[in-house]
Protein backbone atom coordinates (compact mmCIF):
# COMPACT_ATOMS: atom_id res chain seq x y z
CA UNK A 1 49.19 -54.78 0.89
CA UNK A 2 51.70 -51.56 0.77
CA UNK A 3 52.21 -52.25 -3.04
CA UNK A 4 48.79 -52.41 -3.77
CA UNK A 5 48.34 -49.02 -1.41
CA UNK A 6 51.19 -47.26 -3.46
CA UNK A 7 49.42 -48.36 -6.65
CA UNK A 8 46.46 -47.41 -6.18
CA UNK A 9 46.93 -44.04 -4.50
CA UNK A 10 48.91 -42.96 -7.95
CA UNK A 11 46.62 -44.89 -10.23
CA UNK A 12 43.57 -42.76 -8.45
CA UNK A 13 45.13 -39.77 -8.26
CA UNK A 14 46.38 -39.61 -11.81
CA UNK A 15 42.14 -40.65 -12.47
CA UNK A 16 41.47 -37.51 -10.91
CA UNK A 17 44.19 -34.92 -12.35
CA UNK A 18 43.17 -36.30 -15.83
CA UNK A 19 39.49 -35.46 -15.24
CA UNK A 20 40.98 -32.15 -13.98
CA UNK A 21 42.62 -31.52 -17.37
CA UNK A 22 39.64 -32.33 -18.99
CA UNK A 23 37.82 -30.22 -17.31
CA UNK A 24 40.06 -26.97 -18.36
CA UNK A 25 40.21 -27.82 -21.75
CA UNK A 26 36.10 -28.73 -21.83
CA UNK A 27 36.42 -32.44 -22.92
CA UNK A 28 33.98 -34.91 -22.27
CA UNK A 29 34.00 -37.41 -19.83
CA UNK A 30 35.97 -35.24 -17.56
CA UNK A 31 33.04 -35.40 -14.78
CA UNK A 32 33.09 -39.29 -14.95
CA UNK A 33 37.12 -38.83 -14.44
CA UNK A 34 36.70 -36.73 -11.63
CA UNK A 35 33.76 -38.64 -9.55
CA UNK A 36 35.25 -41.95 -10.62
CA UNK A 37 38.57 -40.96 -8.86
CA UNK A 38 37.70 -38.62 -6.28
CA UNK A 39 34.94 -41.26 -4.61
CA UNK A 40 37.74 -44.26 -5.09
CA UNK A 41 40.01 -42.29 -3.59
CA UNK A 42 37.81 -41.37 -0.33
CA UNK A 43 35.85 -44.74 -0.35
CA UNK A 44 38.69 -47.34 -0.83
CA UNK A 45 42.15 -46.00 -0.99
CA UNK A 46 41.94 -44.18 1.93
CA UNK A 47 40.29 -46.60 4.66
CA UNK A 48 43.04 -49.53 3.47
CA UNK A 49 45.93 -46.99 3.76
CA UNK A 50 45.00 -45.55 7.09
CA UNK A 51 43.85 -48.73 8.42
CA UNK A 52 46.74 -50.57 7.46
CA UNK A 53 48.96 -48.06 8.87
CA UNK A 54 46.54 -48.03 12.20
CA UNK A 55 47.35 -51.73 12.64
CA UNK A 56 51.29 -50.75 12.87
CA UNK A 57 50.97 -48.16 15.00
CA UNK A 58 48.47 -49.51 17.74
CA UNK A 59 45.30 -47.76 19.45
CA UNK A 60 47.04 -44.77 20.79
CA UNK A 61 46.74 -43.04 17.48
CA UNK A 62 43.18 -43.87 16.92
CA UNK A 63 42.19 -40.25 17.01
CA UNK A 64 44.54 -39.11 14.93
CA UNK A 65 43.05 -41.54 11.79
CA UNK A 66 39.60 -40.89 12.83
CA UNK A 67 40.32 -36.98 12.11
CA UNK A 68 42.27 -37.78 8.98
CA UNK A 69 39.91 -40.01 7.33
CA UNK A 70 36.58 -37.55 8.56
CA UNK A 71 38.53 -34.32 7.19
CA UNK A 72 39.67 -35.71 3.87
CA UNK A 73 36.34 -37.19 3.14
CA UNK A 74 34.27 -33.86 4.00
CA UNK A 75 36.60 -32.40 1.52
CA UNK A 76 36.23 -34.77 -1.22
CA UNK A 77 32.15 -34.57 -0.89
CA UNK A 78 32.03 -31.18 -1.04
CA UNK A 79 34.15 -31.48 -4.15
CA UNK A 80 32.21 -33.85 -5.38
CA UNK A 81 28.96 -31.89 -5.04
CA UNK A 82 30.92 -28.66 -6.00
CA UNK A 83 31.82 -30.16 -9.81
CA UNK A 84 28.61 -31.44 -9.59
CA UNK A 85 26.16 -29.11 -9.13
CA UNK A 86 24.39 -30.61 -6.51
CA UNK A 87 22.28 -28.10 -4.15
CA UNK A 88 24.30 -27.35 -0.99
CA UNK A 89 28.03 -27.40 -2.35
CA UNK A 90 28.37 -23.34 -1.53
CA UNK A 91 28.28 -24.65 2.03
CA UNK A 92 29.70 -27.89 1.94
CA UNK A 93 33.21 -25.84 0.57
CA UNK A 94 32.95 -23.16 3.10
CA UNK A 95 32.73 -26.24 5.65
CA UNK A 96 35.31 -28.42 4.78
CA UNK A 97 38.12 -25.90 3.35
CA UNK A 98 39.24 -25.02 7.04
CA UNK A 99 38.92 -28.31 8.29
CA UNK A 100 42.58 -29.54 7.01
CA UNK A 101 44.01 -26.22 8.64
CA UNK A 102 42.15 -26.25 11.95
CA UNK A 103 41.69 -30.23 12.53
CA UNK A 104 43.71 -32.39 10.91
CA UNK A 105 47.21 -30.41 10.67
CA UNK A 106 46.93 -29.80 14.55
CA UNK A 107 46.38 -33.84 15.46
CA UNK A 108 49.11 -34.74 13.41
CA UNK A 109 51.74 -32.77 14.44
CA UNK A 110 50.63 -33.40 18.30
CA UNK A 111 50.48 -37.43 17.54
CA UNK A 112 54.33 -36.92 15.30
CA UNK A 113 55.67 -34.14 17.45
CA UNK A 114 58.14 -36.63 18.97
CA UNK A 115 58.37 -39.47 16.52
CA UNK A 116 59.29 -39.17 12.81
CA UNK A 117 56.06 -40.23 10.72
CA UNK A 118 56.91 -43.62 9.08
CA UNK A 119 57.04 -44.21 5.17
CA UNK A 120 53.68 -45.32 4.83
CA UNK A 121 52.05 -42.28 6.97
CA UNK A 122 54.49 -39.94 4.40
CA UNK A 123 52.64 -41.44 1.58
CA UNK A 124 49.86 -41.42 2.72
CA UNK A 125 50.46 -37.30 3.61
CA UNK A 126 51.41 -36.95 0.44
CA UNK A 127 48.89 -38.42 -1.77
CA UNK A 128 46.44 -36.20 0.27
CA UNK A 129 48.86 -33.39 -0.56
CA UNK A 130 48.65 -33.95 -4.11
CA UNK A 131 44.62 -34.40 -4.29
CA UNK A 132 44.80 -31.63 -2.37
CA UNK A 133 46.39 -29.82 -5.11
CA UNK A 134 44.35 -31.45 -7.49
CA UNK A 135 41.11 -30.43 -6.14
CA UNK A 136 41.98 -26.53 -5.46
CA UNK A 137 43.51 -26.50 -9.14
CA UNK A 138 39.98 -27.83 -10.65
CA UNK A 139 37.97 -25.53 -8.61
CA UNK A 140 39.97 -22.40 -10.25
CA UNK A 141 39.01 -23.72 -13.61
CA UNK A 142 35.35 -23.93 -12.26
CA UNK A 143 35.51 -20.65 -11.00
CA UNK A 144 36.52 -19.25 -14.17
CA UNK A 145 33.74 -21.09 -16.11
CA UNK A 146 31.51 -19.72 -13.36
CA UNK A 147 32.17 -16.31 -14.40
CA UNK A 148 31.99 -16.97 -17.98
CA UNK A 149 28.07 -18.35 -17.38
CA UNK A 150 27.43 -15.50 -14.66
CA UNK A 151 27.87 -13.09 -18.21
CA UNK A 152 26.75 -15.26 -20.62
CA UNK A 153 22.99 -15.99 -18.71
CA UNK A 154 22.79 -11.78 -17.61
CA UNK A 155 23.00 -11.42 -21.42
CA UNK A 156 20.44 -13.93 -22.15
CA UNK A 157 18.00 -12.35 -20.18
CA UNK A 158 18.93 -8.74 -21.38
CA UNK A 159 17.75 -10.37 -24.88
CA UNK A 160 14.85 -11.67 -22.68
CA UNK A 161 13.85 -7.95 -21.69
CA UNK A 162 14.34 -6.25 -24.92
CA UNK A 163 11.95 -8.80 -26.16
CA UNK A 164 9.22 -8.63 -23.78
CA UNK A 165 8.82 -4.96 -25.12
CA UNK A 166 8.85 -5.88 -28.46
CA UNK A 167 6.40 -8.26 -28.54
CA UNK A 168 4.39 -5.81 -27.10
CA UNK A 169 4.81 -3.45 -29.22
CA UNK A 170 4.21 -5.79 -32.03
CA UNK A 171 0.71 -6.98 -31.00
CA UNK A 172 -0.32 -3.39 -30.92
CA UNK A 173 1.26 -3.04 -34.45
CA UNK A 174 -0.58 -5.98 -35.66
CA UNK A 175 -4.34 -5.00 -34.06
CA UNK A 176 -3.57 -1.81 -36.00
CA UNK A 177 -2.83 -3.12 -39.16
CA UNK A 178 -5.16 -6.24 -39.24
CA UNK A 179 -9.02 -5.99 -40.26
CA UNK A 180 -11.23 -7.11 -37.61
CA UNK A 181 -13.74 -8.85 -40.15
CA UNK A 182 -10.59 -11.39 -41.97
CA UNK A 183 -7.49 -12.51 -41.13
CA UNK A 184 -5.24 -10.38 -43.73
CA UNK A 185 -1.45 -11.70 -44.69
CA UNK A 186 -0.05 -9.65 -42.26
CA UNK A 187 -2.25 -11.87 -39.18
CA UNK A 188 -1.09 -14.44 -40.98
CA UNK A 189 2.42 -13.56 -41.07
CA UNK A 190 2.29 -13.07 -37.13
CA UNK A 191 0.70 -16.26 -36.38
CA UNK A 192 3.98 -17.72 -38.22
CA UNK A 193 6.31 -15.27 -36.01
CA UNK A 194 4.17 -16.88 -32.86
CA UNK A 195 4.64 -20.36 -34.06
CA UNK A 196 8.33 -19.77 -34.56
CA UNK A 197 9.39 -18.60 -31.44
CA UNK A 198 7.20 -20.77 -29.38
CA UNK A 199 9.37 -23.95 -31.30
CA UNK A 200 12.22 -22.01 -30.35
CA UNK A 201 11.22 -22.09 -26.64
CA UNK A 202 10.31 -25.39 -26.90
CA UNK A 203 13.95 -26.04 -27.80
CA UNK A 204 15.02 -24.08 -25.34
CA UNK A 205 13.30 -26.32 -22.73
CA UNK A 206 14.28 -29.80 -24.39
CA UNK A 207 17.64 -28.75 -24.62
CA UNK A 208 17.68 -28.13 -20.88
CA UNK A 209 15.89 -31.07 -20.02
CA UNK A 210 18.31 -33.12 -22.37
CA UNK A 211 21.57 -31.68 -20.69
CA UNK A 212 20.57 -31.65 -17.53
CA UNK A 213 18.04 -34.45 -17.04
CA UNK A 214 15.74 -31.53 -15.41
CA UNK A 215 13.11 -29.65 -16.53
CA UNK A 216 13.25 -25.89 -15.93
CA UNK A 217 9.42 -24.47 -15.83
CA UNK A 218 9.98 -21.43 -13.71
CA UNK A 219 9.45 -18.36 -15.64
CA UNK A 220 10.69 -14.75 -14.87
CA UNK A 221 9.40 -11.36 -14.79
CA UNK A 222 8.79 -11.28 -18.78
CA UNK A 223 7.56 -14.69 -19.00
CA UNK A 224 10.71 -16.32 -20.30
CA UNK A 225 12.48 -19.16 -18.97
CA UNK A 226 14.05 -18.67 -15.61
CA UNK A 227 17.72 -19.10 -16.94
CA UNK A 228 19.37 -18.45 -14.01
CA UNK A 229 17.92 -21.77 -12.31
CA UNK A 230 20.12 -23.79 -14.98
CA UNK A 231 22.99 -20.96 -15.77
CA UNK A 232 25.60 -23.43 -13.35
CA UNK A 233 25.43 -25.97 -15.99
CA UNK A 234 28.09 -26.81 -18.49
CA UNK A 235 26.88 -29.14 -20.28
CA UNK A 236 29.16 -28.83 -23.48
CA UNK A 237 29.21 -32.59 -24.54
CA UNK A 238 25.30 -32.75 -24.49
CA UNK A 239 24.68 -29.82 -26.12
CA UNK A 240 26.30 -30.76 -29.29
CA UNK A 241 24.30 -33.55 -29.48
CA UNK A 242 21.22 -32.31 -29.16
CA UNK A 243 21.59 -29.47 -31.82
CA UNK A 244 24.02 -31.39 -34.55
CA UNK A 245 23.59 -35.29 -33.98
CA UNK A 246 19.91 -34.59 -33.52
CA UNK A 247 19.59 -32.16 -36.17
CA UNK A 248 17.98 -29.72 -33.79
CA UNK A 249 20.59 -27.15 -35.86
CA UNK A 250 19.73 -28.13 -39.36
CA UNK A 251 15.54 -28.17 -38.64
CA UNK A 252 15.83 -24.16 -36.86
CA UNK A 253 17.88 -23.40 -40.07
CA UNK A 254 15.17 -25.02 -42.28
CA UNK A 255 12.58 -22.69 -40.21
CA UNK A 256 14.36 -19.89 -41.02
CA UNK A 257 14.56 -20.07 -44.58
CA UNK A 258 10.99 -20.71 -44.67
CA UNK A 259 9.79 -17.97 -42.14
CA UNK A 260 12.49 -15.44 -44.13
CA UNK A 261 10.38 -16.68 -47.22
CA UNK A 262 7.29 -15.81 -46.02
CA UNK A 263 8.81 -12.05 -44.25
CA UNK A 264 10.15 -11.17 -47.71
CA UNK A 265 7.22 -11.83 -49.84
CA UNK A 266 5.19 -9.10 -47.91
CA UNK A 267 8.05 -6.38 -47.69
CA UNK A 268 7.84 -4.08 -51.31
CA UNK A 269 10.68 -2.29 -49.62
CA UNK A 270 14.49 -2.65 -50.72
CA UNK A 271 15.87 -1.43 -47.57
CA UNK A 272 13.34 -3.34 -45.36
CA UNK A 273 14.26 -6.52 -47.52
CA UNK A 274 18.01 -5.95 -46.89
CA UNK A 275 17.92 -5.79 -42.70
CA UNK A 276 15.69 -8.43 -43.10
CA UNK A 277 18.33 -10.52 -45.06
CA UNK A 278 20.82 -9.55 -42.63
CA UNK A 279 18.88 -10.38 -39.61
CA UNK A 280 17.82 -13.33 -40.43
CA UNK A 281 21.14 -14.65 -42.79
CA UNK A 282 21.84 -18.10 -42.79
CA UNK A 283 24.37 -18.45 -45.39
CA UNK A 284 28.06 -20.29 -44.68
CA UNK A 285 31.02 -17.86 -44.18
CA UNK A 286 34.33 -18.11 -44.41
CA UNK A 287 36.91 -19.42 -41.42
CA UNK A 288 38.70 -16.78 -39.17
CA UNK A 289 41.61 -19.24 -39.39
CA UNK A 290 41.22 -21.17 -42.72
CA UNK A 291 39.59 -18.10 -44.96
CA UNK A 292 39.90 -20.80 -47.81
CA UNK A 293 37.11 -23.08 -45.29
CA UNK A 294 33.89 -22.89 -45.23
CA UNK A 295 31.51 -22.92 -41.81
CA UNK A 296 27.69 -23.68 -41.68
CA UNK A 297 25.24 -21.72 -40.25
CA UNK A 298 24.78 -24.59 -37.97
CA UNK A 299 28.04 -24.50 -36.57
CA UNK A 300 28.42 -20.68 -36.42
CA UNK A 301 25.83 -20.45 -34.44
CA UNK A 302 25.89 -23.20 -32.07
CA UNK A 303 30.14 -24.81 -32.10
CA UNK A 304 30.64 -27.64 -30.96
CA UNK A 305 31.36 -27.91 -27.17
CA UNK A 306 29.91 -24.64 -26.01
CA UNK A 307 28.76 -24.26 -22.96
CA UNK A 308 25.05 -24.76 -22.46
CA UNK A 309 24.48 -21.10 -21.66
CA UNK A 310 25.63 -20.14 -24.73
CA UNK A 311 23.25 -22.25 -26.60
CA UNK A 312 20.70 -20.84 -24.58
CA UNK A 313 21.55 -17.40 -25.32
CA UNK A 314 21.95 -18.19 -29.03
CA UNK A 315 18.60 -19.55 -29.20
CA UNK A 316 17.73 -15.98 -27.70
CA UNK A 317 19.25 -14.26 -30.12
CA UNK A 318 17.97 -15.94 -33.38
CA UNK A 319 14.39 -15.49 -31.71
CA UNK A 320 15.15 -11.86 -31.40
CA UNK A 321 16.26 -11.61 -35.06
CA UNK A 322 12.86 -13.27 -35.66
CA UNK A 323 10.64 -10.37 -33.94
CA UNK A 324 12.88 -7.81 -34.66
CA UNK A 325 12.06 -8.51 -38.75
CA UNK A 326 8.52 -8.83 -37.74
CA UNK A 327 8.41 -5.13 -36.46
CA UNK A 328 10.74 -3.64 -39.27
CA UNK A 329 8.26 -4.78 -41.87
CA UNK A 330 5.31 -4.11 -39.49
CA UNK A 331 6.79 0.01 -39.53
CA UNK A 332 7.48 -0.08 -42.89
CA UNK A 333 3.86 -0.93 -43.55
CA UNK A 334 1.70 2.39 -41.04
């Protein structure tokens, strides 16, 4: 039984510190790591060790493994719900971080204070030592990622504002420049720019839906997508799926081209054409760190592994280089 207690507590722990490492270096699987050992860990490792230790010791320490087995597992859920996600983990960690201090290192060194602990209570102090570690260590790296998406969604929805005013401003362009009796090139032109950025959106929401398994329908003040509801998530691994191995990417390229088609054809202005090329560019360029390499427009704008807020927020901006050549043609045209 102790061998298969000293296995297991290093084979689970090592689970967990590898999902850990994951984590920091944004690999996938590192959530299935980090649940997979973390819930071993408080689910089976720690009710064998403690209760096979319990039947060495007797009944008078019964309190002492009741404390031990209640604190570590508080911890490890609100871990658990911490890395993933889940509603309540701001209060679950502001529960169960004290608890080791104020709880469980009291009991033990009342029920040790005259005897030394045995080797199997050492082990089992130290594996919760280590996980300990372990779980402090990952939450940095989710802090740090926390900050990261706190910036990345406020300038998403900065994006979000400026382009609430433009589209505005736009509409009134468009009454003014459009014949009530027909529906003239420029009307056309805008229906396009509407079609456009409503796919966009509509990306925007399967892409959430995709990464998350939730669907985000809230809107905010300028009648956007409520980004902050989903701004948590990290879903690197998913989102590279859903833009490259779905060809998501490639199709709002192919949009592009053809919108950018359509922009040009109207504009009789050089300079106008030019901002228009620039906004709207979707030619490869060359590598920061291979200038001899190539990268696609694809994978300029949306790398592989970002974080789902950045996705988000590119999405944003290639719908805001969208209206934005909408209204420099529409002022080159009063």
């Amino acid at each position: 039984m102790k061998k298969f207690i000293y296995i297991s507590g290093v084979l689970l722990v090592n689970i967990f510190i590898a999902g850990s490492i994951f984590k920091l270096l944004h690999l996938p699987g590192a959530a299935i790591l980090m649940i997979t050992g973390l819930a071993l860990f408080a689910l089976v490792f720690l009710p064998i060790a403690l209760y096979s230790n319990f039947k060495q010791t007797g009944k008078k320490q019964v309190a002492f493994y009741t404390v031990a087995y209640l604190s570590m597992l508080l911890v490890f859920t609100s871990v658990l719900f911490k890395v993933m996600h889940w509603e309540g983990s701001g209060m679950l960690m502001l529960v169960s971080i004290p608890i080791p201090f104020i709880l469980f290192l009291p009991v033990f060194l009342y029920f040790n204070r005259k005897h030394e602990s045995n080797q199997s209570l050492n082990f089992i102090g130290v594996m919760m030592l280590l996980v300990y570690v372990a779980v402090f260590s990952s939450l940095l790296s989710l802090s740090v990622s926390r900050d990261i998406l706190v910036s990345l969604t406020t300038g998403a929805q900065e994006t979000e504002q400026s382009q609430f005013a433009l589209r505005q401003k736009i509409e009134h362009d468009v009454v003014e420049l459009t014949s009530n009796d027909s529906l003239n090139e420029v009307g056309k032109l805008h229906k396009k720019t509407k079609e456009l950025c409503s796919q966009i959106d509509q990306m925007k929401t399967e892409l959430i839906a995709f990464a998350t398994g939730q669907r985000v329908d809230d809107k905010n003040l300028y009648g956007e997508l409520d980004l902050w509801a989903v701004n948590s998530k990290d879903e690197y691994y998913k989102t590279s799926v859903y833009m490259h191995n779905n060809g998501n990417a490639t199709r709002l390229k192919a949009m592009l081209i053809e919108y950018r088609t359509s922009i040009l054809d109207l504009s009789e202005n050089e300079d106008v054409a030019v901002q228009i090329n620039s906004l709207l560019d979707t030619r490869d360029v060359a590598s920061v760190v291979d200038p001899g390499e190539r990268i696609n427009w694809e994978e300029k704008m949306f790398p592989q592994g970002a974080f789902l807020m950045t996705v988000l927020g590119a999405l944003n901006s290639v719908e805001n280089a969208v209206l934005l050549s909408e209204n420099i043609l529409l002022e080159s045209m009063h």
